[in-house]
Structure formats: structure tokens, C-alpha cells
PDB file of N, CA and C in Angstrom:
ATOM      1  N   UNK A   1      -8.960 -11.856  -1.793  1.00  0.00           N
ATOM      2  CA  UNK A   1      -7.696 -12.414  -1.353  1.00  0.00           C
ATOM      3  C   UNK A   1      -6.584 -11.421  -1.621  1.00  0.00           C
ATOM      4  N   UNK A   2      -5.507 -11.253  -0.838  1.00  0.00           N
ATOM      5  CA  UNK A   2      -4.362 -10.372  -0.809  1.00  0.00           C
ATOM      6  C   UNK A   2      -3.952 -10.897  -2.227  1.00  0.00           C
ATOM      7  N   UNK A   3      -3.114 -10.262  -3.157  1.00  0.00           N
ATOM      8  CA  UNK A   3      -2.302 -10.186  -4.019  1.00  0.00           C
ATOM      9  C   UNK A   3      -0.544 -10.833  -3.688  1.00  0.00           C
ATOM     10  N   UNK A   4       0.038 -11.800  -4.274  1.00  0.00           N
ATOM     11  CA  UNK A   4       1.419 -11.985  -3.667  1.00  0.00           C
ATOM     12  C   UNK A   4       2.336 -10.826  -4.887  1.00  0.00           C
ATOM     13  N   UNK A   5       3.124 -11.230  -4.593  1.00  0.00           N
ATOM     14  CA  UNK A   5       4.670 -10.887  -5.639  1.00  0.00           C
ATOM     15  C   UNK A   5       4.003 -11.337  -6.434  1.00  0.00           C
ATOM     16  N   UNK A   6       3.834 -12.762  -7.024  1.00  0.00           N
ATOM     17  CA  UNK A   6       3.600 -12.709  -8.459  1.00  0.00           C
ATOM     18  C   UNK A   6       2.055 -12.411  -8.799  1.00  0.00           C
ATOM     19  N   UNK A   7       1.625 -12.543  -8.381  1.00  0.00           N
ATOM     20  CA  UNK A   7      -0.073 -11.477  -8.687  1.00  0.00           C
ATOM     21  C   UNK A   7       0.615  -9.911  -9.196  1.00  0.00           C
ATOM     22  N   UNK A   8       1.529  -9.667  -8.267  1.00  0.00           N
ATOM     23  CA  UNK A   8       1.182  -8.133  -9.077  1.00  0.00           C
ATOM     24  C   UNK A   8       2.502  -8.102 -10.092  1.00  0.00           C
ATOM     25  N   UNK A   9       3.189  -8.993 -10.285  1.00  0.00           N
ATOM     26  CA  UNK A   9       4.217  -9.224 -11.656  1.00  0.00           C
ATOM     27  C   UNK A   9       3.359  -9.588 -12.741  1.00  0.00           C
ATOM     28  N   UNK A  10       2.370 -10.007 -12.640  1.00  0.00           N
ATOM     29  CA  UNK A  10       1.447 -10.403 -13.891  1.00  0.00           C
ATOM     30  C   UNK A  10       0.521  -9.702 -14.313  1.00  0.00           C
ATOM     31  N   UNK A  11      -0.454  -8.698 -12.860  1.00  0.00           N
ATOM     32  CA  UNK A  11      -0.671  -7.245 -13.090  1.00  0.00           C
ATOM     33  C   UNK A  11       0.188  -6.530 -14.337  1.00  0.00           C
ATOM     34  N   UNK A  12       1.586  -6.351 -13.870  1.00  0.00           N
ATOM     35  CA  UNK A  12       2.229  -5.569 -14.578  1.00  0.00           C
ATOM     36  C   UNK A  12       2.265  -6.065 -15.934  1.00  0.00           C
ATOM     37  N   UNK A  13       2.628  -7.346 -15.754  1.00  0.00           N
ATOM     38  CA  UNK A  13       3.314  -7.952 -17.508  1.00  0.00           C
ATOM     39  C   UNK A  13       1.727  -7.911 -18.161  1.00  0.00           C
ATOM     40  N   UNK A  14       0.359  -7.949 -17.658  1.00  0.00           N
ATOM     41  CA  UNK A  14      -0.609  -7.811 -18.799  1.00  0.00           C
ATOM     42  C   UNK A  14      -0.820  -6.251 -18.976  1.00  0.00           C
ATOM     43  N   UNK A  15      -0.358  -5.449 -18.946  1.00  0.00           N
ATOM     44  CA  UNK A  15      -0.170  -4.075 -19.198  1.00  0.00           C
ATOM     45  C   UNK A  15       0.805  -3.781 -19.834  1.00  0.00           C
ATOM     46  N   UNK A  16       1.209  -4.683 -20.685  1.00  0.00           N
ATOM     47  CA  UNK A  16       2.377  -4.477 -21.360  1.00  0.00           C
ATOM     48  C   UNK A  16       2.185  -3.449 -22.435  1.00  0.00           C
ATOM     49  N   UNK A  17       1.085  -3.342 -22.720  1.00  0.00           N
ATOM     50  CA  UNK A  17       0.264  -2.417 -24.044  1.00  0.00           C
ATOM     51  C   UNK A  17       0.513  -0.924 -23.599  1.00  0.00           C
ATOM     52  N   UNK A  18       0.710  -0.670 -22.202  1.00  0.00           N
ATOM     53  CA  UNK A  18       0.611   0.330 -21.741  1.00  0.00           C
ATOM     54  C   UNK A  18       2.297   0.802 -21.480  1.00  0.00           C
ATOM     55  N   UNK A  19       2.989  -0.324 -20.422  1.00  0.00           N
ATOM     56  CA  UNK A  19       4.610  -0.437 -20.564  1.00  0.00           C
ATOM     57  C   UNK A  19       5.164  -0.637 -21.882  1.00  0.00           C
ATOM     58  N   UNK A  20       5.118  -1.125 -23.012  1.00  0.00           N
ATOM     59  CA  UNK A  20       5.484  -1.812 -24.015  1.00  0.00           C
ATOM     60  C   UNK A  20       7.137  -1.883 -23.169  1.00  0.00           C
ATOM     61  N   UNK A  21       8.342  -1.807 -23.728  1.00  0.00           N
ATOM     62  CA  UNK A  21       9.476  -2.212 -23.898  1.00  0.00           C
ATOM     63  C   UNK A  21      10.238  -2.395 -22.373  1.00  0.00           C
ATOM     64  N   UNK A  22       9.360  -1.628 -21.785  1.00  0.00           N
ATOM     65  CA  UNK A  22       9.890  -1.548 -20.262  1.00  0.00           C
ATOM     66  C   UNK A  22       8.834  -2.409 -19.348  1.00  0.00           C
ATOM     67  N   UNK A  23       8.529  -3.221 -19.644  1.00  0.00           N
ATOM     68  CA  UNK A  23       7.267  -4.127 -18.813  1.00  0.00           C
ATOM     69  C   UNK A  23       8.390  -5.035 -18.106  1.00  0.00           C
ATOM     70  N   UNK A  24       9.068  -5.381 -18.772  1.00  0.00           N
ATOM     71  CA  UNK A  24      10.048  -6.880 -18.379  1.00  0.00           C
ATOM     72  C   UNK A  24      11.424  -6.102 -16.950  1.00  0.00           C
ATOM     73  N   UNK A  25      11.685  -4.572 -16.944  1.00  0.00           N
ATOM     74  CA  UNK A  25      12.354  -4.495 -16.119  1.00  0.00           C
ATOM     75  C   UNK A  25      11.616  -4.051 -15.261  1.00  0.00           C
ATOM     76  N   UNK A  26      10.097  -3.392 -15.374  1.00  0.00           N
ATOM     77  CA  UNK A  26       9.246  -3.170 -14.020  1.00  0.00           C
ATOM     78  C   UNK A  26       8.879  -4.700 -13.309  1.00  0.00           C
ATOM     79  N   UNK A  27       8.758  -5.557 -14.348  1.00  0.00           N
ATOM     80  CA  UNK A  27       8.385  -6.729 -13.318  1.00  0.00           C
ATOM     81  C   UNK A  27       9.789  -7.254 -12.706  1.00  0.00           C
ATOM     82  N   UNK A  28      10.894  -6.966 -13.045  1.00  0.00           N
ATOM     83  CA  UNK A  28      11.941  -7.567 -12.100  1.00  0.00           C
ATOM     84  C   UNK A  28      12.075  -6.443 -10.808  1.00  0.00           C
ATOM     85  N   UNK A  29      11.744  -4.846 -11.365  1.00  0.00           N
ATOM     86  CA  UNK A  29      12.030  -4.391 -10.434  1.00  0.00           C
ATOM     87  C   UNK A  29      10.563  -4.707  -9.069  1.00  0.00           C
ATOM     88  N   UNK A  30       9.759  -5.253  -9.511  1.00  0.00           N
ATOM     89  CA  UNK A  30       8.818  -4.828  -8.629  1.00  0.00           C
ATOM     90  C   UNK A  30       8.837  -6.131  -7.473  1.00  0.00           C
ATOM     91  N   UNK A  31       9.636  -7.690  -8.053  1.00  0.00           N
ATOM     92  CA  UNK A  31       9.670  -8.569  -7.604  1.00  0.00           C
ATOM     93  C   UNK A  31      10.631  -8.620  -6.657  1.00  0.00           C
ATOM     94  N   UNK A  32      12.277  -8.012  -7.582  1.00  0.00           N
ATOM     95  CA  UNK A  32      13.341  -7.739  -6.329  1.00  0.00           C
ATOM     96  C   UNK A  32      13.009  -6.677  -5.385  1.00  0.00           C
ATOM     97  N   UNK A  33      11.725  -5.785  -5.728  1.00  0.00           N
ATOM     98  CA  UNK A  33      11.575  -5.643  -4.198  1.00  0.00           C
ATOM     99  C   UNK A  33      10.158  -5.539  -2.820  1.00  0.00           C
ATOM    100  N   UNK A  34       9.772  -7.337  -3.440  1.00  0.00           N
ATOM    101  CA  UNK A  34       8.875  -7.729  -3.257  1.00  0.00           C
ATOM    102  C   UNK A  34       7.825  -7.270  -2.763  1.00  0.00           C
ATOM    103  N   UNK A  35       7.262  -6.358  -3.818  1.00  0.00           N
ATOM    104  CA  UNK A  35       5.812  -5.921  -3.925  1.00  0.00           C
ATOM    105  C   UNK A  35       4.582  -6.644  -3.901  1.00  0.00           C
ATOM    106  N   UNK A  36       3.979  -6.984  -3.094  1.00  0.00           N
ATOM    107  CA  UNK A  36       2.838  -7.356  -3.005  1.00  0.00           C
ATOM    108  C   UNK A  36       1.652  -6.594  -3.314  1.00  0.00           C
ATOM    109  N   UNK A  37       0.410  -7.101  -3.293  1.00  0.00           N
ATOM    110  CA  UNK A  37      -0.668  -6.705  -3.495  1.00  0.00           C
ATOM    111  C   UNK A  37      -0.966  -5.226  -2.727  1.00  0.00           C
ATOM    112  N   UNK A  38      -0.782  -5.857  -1.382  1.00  0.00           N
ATOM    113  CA  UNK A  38      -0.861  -4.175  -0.084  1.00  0.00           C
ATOM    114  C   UNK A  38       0.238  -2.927  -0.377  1.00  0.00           C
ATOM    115  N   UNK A  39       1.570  -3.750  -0.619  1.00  0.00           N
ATOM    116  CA  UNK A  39       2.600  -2.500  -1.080  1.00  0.00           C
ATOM    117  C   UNK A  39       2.324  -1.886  -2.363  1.00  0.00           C
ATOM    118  N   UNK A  40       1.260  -2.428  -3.392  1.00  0.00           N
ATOM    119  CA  UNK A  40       1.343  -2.069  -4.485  1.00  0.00           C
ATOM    120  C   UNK A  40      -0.049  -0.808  -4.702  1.00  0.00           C
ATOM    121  N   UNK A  41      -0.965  -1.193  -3.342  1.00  0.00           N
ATOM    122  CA  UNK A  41      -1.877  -0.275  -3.480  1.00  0.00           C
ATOM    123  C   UNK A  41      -1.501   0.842  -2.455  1.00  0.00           C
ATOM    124  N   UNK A  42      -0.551   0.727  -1.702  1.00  0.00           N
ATOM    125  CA  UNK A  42       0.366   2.177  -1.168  1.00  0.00           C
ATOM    126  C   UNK A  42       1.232   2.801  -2.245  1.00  0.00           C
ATOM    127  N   UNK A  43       1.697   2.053  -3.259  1.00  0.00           N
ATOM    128  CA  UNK A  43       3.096   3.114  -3.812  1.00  0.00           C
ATOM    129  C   UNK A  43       2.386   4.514  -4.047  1.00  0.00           C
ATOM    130  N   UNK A  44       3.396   5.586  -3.677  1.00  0.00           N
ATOM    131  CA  UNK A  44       3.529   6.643  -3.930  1.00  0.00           C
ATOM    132  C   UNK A  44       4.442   7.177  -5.488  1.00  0.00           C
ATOM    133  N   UNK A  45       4.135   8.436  -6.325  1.00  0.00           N
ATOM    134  CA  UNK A  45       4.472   8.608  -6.946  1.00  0.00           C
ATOM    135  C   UNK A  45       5.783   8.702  -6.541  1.00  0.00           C
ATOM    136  N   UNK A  46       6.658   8.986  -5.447  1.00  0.00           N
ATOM    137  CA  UNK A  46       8.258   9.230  -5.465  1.00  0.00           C
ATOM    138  C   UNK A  46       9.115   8.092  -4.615  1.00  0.00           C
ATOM    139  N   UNK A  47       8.156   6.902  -4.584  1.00  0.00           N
ATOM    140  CA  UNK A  47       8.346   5.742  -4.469  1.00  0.00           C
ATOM    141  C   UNK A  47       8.192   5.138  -6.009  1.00  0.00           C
ATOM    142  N   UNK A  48       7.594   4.990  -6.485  1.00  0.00           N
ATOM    143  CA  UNK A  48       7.567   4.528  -8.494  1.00  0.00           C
ATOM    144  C   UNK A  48       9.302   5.190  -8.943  1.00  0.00           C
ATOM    145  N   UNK A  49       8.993   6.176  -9.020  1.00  0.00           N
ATOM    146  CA  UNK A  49      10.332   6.610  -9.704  1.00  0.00           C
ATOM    147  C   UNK A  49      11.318   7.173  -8.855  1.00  0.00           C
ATOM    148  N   UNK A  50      11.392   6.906  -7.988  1.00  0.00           N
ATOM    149  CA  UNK A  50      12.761   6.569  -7.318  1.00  0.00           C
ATOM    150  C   UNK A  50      13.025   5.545  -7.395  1.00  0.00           C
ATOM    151  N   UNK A  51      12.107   4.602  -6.514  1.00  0.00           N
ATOM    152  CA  UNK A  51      12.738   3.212  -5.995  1.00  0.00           C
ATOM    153  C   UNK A  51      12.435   2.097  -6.993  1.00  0.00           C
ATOM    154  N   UNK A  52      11.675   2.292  -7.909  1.00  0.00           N
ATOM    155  CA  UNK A  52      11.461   1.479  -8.943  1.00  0.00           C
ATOM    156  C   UNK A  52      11.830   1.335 -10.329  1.00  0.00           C
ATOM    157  N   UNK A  53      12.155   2.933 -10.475  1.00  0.00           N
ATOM    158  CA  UNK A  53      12.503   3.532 -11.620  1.00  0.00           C
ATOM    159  C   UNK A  53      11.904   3.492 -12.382  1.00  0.00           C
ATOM    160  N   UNK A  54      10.890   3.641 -12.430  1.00  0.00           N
ATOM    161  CA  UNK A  54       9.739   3.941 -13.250  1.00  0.00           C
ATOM    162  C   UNK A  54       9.680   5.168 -14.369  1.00  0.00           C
ATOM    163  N   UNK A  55       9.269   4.999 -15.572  1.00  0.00           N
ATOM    164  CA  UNK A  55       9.181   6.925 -16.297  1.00  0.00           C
ATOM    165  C   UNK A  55       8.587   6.905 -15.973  1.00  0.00           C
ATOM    166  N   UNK A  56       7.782   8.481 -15.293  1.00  0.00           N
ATOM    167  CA  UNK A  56       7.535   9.459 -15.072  1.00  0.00           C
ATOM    168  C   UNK A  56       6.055   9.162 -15.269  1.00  0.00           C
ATOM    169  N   UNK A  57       5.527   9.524 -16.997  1.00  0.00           N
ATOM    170  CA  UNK A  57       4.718   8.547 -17.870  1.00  0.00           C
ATOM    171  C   UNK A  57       3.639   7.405 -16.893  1.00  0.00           C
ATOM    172  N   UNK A  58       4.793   6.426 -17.393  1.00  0.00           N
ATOM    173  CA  UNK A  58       4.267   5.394 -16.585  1.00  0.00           C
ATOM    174  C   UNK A  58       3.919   5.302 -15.453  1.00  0.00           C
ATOM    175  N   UNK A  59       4.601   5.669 -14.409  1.00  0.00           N
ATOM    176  CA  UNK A  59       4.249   6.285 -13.475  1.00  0.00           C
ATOM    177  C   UNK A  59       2.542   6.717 -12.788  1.00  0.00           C
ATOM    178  N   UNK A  60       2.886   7.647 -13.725  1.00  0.00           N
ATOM    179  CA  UNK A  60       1.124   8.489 -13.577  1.00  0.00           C
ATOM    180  C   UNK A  60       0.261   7.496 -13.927  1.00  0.00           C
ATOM    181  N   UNK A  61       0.377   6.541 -14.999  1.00  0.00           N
ATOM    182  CA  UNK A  61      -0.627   5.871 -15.746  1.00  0.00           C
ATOM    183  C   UNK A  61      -0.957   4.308 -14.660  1.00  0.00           C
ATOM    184  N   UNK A  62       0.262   4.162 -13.882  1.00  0.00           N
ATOM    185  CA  UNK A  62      -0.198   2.825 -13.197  1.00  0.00           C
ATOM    186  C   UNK A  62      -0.794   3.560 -11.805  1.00  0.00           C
ATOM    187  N   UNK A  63      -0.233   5.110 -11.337  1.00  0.00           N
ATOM    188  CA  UNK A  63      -1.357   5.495 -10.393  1.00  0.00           C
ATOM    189  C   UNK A  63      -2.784   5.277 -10.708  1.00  0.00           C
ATOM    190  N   UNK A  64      -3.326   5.930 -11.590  1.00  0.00           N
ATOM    191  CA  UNK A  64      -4.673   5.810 -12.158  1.00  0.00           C
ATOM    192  C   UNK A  64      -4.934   4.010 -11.796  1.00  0.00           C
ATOM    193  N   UNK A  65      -4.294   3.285 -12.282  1.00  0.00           N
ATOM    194  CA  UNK A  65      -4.490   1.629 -12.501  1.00  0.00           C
ATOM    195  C   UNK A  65      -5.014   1.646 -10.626  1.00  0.00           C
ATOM    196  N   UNK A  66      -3.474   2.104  -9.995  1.00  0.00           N
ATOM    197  CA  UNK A  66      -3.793   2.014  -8.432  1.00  0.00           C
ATOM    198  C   UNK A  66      -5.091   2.325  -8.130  1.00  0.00           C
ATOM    199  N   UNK A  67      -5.364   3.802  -8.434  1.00  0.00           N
ATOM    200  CA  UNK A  67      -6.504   3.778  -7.776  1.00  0.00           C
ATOM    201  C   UNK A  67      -7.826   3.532  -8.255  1.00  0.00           C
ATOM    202  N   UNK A  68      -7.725   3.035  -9.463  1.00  0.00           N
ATOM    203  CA  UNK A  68      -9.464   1.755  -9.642  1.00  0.00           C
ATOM    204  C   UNK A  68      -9.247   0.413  -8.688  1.00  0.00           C
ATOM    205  N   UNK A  69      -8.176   0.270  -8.611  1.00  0.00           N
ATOM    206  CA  UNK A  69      -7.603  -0.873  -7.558  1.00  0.00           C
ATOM    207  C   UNK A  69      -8.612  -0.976  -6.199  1.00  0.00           C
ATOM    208  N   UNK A  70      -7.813   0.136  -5.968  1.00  0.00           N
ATOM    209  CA  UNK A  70      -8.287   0.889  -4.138  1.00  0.00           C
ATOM    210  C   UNK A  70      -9.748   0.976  -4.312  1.00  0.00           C
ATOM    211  N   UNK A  71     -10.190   1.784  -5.412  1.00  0.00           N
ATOM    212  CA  UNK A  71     -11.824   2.059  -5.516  1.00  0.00           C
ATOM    213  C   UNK A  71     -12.553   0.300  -5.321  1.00  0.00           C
ATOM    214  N   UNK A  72     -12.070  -0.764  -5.852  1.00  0.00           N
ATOM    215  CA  UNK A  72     -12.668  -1.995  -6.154  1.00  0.00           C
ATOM    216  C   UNK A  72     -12.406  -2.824  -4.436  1.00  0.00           C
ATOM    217  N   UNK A  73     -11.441  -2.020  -3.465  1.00  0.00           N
ATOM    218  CA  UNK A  73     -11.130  -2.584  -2.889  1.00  0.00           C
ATOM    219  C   UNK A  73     -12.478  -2.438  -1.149  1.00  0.00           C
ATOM    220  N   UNK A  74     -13.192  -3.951  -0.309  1.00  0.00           N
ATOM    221  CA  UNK A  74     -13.887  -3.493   0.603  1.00  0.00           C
ATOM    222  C   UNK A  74     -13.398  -3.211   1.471  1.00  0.00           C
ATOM    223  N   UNK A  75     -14.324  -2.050   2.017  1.00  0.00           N
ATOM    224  CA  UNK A  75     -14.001  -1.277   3.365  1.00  0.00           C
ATOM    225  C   UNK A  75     -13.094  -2.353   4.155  1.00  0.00           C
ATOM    226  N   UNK A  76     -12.143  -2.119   5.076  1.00  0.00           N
ATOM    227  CA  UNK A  76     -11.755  -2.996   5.802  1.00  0.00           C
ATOM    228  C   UNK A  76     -12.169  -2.905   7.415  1.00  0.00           C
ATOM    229  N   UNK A  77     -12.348  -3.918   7.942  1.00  0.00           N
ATOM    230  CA  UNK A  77     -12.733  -4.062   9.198  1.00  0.00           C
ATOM    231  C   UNK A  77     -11.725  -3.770  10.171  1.00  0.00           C
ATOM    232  N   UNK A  78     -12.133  -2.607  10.897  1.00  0.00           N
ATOM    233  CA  UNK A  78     -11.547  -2.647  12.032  1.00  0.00           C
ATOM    234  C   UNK A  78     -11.499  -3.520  13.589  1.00  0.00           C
ATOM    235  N   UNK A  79     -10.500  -4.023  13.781  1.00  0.00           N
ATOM    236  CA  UNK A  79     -10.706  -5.197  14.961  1.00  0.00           C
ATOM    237  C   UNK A  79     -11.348  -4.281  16.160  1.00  0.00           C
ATOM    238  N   UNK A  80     -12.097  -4.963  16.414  1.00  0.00           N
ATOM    239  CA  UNK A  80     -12.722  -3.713  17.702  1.00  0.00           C
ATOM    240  C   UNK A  80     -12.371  -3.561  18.990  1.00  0.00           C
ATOM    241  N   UNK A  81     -11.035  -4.530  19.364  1.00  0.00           N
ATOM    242  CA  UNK A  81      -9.946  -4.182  20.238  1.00  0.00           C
ATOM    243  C   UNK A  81      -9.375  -2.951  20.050  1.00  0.00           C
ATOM    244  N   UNK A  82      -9.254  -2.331  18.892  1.00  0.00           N
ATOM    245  CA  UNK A  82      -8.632  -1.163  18.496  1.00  0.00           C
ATOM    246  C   UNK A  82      -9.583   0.228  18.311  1.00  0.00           C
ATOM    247  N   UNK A  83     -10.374  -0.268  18.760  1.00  0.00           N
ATOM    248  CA  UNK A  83     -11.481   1.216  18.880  1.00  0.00           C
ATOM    249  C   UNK A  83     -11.492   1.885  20.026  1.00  0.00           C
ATOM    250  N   UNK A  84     -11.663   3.356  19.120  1.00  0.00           N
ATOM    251  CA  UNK A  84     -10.970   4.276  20.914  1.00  0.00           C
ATOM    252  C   UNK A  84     -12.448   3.895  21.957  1.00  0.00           C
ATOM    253  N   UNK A  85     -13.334   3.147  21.554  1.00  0.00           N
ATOM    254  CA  UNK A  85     -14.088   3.192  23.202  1.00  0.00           C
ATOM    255  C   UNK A  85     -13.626   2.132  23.857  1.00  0.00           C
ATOM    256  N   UNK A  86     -12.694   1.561  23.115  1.00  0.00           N
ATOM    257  CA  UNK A  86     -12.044   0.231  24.137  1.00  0.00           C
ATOM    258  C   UNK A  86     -10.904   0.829  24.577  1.00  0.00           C
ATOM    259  N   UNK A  87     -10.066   2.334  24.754  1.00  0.00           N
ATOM    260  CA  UNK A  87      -9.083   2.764  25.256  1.00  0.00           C
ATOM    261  C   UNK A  87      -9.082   3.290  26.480  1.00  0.00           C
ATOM    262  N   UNK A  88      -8.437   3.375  27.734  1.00  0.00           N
ATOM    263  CA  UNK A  88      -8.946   3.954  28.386  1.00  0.00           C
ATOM    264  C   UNK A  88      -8.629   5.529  28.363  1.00  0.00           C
ATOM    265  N   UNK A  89      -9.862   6.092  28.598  1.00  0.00           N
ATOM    266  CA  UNK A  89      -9.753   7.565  29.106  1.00  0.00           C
ATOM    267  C   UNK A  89      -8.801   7.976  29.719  1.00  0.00           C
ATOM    268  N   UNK A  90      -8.408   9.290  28.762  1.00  0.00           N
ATOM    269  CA  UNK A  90      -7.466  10.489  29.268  1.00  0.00           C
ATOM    270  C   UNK A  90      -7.461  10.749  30.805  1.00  0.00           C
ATOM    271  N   UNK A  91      -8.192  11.070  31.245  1.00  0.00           N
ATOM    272  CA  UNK A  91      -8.921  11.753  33.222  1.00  0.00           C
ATOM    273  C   UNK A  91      -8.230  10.583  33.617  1.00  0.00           C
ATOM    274  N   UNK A  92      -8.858   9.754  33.424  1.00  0.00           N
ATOM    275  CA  UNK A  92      -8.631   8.038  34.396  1.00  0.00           C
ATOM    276  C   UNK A  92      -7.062   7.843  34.270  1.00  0.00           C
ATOM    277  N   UNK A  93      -6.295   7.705  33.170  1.00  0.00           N
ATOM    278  CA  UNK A  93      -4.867   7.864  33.581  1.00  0.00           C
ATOM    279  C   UNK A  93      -4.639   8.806  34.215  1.00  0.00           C
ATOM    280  N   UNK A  94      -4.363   9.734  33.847  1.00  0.00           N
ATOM    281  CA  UNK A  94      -4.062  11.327  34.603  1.00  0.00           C
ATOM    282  C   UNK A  94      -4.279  10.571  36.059  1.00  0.00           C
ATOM    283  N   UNK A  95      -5.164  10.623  36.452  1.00  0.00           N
ATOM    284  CA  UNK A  95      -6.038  10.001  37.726  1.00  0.00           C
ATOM    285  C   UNK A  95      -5.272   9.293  38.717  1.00  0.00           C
ATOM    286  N   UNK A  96      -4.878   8.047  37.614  1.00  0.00           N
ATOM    287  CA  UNK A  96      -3.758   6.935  38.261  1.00  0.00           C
ATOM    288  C   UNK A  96      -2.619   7.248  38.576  1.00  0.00           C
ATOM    289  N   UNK A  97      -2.298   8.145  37.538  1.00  0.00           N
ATOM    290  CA  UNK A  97      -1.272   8.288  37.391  1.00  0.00           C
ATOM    291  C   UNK A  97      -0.899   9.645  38.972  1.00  0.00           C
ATOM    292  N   UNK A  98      -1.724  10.263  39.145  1.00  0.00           N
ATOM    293  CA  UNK A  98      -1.590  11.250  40.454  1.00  0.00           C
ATOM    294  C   UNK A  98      -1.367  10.669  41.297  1.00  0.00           C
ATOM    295  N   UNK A  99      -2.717   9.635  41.858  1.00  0.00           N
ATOM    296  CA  UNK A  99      -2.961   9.009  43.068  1.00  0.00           C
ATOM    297  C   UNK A  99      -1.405   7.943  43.407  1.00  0.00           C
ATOM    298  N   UNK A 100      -0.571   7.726  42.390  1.00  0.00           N
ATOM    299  CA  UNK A 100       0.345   6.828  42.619  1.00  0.00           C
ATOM    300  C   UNK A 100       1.543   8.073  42.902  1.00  0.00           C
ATOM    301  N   UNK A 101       1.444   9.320  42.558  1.00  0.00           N
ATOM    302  CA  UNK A 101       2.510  10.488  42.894  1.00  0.00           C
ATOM    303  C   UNK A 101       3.662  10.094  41.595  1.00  0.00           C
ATOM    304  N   UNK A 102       3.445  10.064  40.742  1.00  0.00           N
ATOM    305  CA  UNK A 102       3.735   9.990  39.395  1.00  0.00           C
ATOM    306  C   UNK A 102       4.252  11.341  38.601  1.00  0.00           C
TER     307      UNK A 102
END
């Protein structure tokens, strides 16, 4: 199941061992700017400490967290509307696109 806002505020606050004194303003910052489960397994390191304000530190240490995350996470399915053999071919536009004087 996806992760909400507070799934990953409670992520954070049981890592407090790791945040100690700064746990309580990463979970406000991560809520005011409603991080979910999916945004939380994208952050980038200059997304953490920019937009979150994260140390540096910490930082690095909840990447690592991220990516056992990602590692635990299954392959995801691609809808197979979106597979290039359901696109049409390059030639065949080109094609249409002549025969109409395009």
C-alpha cells in the first residue's frame, strides 16, 4: 500500500535515535509539505536540504533509509497501453503525415 503524509511522519518520528533533537521539525517540515510515501522515495539530496532543511548528516543517513525503502519496493507494472509496441511507428506517421502534404 502507498504510504500517506502521516505514514512517513511516523517513519520519521521512529528514527528519532537517529534525528534525536531535530525529529519534531523534520516531521512538521515533511507534513507542511506533504510528503507522501512516493515523494519520499524520490527525495533527492538537494531537495532534503534545501527544501526541507535537513543537516547535511541527516540527510545522507535517511538517503541510505530511502534506499532499503526502494530496494523492498515491487517492480511496478507497466500498463501495457503504454508500451512502445502499442505506439505507432515512426515510417507510418511520416507516411500520413506526407500523403496528407503536411
Amino acid at each position: 500500500r502507498q504510504w500517506s503524509v502521516g505514514d512517513v511522519c511516523r517513519f520519521i518520528e521512529d528514527k528519532q535515535a537517529v534525528f534525536g533533537d531535530k525529529t519534531l521539525q523534520y516531521m512538521h517540515s515533511f507534513r507542511s509539505q506533504s510528503v507522501n510515501g512516493t515523494a519520499l522515495l524520490n527525495m533527492s539530496e538537494l531537495l532534503l536540504v534545501t527544501g526541507l532543511k535537513m543537516d547535511v548528516g541527516h540527510t545522507a543517513q535517511l538517503l541510505e533509509m530511502i534506499a532499503v525503502l526502494r530496494s523492498r519496493q515491487p517492480a511496478q507494472k507497466v500498463s501495457s497501453k503504454f508500451t512502445m509496441a502499442n505506439q505507432p511507428k515512426l515510417k507510418d506517421f511520416l507516411r500520413s503525415k506526407a500523403a496528407k502534404g503536411a
